[in-house]
PDB file of N, CA and C in Angstrom:
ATOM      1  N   UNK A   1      -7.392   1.863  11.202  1.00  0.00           N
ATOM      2  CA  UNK A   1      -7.257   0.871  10.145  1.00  0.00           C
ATOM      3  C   UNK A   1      -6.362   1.385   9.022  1.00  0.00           C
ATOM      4  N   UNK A   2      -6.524   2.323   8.589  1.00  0.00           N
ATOM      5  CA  UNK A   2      -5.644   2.909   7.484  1.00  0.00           C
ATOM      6  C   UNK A   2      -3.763   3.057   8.304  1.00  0.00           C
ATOM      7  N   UNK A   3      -4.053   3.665   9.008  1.00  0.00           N
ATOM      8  CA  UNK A   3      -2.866   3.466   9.644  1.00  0.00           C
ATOM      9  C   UNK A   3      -1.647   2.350   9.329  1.00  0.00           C
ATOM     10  N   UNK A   4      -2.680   1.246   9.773  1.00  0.00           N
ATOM     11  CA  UNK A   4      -2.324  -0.301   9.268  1.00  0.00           C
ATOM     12  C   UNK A   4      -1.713  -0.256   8.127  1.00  0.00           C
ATOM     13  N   UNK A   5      -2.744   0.014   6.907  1.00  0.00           N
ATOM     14  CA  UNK A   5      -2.161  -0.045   5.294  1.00  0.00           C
ATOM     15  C   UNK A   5      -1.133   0.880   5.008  1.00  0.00           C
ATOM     16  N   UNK A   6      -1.126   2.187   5.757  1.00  0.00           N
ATOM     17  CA  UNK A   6       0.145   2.963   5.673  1.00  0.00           C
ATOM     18  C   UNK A   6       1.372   2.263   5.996  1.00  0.00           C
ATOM     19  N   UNK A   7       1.396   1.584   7.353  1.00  0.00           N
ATOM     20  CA  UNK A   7       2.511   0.841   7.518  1.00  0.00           C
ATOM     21  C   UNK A   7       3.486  -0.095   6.648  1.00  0.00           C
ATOM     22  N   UNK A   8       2.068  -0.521   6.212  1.00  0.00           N
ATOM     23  CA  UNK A   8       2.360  -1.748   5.355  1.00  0.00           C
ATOM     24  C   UNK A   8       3.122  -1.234   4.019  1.00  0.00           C
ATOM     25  N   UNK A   9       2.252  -0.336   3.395  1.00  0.00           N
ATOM     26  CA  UNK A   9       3.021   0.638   1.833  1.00  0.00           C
ATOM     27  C   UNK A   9       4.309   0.676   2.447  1.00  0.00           C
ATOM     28  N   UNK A  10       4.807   1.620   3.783  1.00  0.00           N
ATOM     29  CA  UNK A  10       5.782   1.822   4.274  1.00  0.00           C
ATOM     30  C   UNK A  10       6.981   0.410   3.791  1.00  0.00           C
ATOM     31  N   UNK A  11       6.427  -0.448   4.490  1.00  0.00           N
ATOM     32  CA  UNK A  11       7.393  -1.544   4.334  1.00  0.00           C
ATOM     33  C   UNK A  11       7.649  -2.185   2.419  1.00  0.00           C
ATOM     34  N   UNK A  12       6.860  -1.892   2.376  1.00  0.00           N
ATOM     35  CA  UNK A  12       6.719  -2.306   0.825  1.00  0.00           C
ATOM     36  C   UNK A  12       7.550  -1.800  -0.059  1.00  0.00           C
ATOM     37  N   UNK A  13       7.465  -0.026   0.372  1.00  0.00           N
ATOM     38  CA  UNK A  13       8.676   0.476  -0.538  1.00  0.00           C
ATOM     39  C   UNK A  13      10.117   0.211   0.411  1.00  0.00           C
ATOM     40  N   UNK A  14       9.688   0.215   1.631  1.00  0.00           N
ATOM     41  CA  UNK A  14      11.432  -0.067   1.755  1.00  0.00           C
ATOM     42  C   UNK A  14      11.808  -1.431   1.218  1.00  0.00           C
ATOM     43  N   UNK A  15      11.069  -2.392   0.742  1.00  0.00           N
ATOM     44  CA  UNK A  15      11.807  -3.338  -0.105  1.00  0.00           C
ATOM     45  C   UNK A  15      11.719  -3.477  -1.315  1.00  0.00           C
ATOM     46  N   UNK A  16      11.009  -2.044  -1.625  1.00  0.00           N
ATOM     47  CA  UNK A  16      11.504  -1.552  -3.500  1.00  0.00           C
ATOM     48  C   UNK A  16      12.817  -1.079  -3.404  1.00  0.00           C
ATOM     49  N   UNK A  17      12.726  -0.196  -2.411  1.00  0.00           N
ATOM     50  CA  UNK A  17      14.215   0.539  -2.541  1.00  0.00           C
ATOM     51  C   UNK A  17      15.652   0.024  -1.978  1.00  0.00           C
ATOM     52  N   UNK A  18      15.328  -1.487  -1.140  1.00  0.00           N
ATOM     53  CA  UNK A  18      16.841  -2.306  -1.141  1.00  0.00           C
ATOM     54  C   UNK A  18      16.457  -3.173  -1.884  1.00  0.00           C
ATOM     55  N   UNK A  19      15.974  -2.813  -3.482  1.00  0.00           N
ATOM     56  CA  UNK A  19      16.042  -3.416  -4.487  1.00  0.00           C
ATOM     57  C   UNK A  19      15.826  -5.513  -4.046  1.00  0.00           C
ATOM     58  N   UNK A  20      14.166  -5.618  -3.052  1.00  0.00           N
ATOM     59  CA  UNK A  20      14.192  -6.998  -2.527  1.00  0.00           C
ATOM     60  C   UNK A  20      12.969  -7.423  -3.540  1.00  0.00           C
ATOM     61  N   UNK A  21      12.392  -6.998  -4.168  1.00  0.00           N
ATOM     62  CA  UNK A  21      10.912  -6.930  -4.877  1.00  0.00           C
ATOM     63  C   UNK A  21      11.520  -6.496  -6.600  1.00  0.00           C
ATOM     64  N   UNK A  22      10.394  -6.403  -7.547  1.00  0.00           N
ATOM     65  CA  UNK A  22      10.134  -6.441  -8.636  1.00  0.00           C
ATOM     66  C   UNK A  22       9.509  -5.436  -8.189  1.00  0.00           C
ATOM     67  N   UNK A  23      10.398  -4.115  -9.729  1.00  0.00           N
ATOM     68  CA  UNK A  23       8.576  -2.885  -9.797  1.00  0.00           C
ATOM     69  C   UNK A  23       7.173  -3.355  -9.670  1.00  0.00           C
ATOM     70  N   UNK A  24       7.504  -4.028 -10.902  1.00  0.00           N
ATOM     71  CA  UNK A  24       5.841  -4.965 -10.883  1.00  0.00           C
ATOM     72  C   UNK A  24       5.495  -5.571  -9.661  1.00  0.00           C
ATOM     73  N   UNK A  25       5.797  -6.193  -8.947  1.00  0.00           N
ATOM     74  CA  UNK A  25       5.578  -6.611  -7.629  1.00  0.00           C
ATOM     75  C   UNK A  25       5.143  -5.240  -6.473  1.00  0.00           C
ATOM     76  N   UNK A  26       6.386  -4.445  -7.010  1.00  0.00           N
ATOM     77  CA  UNK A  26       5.954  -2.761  -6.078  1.00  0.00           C
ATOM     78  C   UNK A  26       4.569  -2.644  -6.196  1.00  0.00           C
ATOM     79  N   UNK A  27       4.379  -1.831  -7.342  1.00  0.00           N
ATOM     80  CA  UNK A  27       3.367  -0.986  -8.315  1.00  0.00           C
ATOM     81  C   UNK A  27       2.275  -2.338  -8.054  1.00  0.00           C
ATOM     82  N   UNK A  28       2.026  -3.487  -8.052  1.00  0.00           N
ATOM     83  CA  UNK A  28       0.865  -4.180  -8.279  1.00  0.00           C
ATOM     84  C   UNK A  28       0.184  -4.349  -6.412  1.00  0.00           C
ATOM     85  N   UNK A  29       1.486  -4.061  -5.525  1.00  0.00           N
ATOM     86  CA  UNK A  29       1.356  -4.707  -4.047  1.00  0.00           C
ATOM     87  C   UNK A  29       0.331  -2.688  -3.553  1.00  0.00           C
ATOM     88  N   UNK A  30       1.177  -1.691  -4.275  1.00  0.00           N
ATOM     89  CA  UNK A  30       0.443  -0.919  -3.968  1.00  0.00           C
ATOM     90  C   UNK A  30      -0.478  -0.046  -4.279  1.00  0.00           C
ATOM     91  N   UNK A  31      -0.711  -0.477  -5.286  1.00  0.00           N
ATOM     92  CA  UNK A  31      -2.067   0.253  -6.005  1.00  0.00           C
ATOM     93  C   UNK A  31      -2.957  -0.699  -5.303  1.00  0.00           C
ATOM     94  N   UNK A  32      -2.957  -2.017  -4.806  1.00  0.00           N
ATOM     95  CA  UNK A  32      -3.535  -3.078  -3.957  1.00  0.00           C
ATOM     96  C   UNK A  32      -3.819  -2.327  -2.717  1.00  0.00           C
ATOM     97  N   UNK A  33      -2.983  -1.788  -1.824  1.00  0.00           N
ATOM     98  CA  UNK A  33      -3.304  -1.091  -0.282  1.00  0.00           C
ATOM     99  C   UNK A  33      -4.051   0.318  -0.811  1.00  0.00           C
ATOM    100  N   UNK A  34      -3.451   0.880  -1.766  1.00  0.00           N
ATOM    101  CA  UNK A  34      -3.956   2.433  -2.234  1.00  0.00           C
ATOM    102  C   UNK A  34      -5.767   1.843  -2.220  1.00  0.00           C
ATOM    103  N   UNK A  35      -6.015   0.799  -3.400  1.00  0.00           N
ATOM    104  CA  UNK A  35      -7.377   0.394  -3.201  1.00  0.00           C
ATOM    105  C   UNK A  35      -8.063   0.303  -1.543  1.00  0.00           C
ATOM    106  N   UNK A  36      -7.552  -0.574  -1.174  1.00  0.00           N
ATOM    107  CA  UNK A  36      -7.727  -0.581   0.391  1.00  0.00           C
ATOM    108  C   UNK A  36      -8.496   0.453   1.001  1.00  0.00           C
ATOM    109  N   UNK A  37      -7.166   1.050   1.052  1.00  0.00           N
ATOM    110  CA  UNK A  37      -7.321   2.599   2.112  1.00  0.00           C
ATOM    111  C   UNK A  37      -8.329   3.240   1.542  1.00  0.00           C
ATOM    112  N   UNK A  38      -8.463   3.615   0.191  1.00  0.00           N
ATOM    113  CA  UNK A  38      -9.647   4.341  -0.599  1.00  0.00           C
ATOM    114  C   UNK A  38     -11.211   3.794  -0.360  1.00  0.00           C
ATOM    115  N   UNK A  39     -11.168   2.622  -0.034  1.00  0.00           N
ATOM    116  CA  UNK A  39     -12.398   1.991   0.187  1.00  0.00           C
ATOM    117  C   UNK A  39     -12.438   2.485   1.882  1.00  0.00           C
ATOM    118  N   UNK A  40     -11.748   2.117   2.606  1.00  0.00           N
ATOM    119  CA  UNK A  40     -11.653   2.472   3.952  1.00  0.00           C
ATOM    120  C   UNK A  40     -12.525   4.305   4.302  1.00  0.00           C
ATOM    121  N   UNK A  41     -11.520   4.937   3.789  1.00  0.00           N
ATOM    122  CA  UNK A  41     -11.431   6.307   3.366  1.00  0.00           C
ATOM    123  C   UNK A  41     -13.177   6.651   2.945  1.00  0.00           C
ATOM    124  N   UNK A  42     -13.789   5.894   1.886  1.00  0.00           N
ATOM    125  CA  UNK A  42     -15.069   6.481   1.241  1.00  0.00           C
ATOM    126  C   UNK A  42     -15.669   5.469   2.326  1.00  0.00           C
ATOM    127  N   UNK A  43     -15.827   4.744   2.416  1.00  0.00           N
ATOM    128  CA  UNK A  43     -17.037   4.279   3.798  1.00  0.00           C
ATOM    129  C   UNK A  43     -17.261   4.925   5.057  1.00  0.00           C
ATOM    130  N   UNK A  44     -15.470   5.769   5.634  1.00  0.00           N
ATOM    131  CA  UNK A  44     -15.785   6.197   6.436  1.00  0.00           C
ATOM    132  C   UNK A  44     -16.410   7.920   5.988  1.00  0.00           C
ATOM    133  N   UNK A  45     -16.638   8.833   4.974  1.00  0.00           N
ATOM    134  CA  UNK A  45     -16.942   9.645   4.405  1.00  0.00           C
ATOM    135  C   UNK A  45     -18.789   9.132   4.301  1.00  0.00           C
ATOM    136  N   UNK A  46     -18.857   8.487   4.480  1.00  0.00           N
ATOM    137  CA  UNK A  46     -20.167   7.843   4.334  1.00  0.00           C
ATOM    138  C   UNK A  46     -21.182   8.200   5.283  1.00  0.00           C
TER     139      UNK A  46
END
């Protein structure tokens, strides 16, 4: 599952960096998956 959200960040910054997105759009889409994965992450620590 995390895997998944890695992918996804993946794609996310490559359309920060051909300038296709808003920082704000960056920074808000991935502190969004970072949440994700962290929840993922502590349940499976569980």
């Amino acid at each position: 599952m995390i895997d998944k959200y890695m992918k996804l960040l993946e794609k996310v910054y490559d359309l920060f960096e051909s300038r296709k997105c808003s920082a704000k759009w960056f920074d808000d889409t991935a502190n969004y998956i970072h949440k994700k994965i962290w929840i993922i992450e502590t349940k499976d620590a569980a």
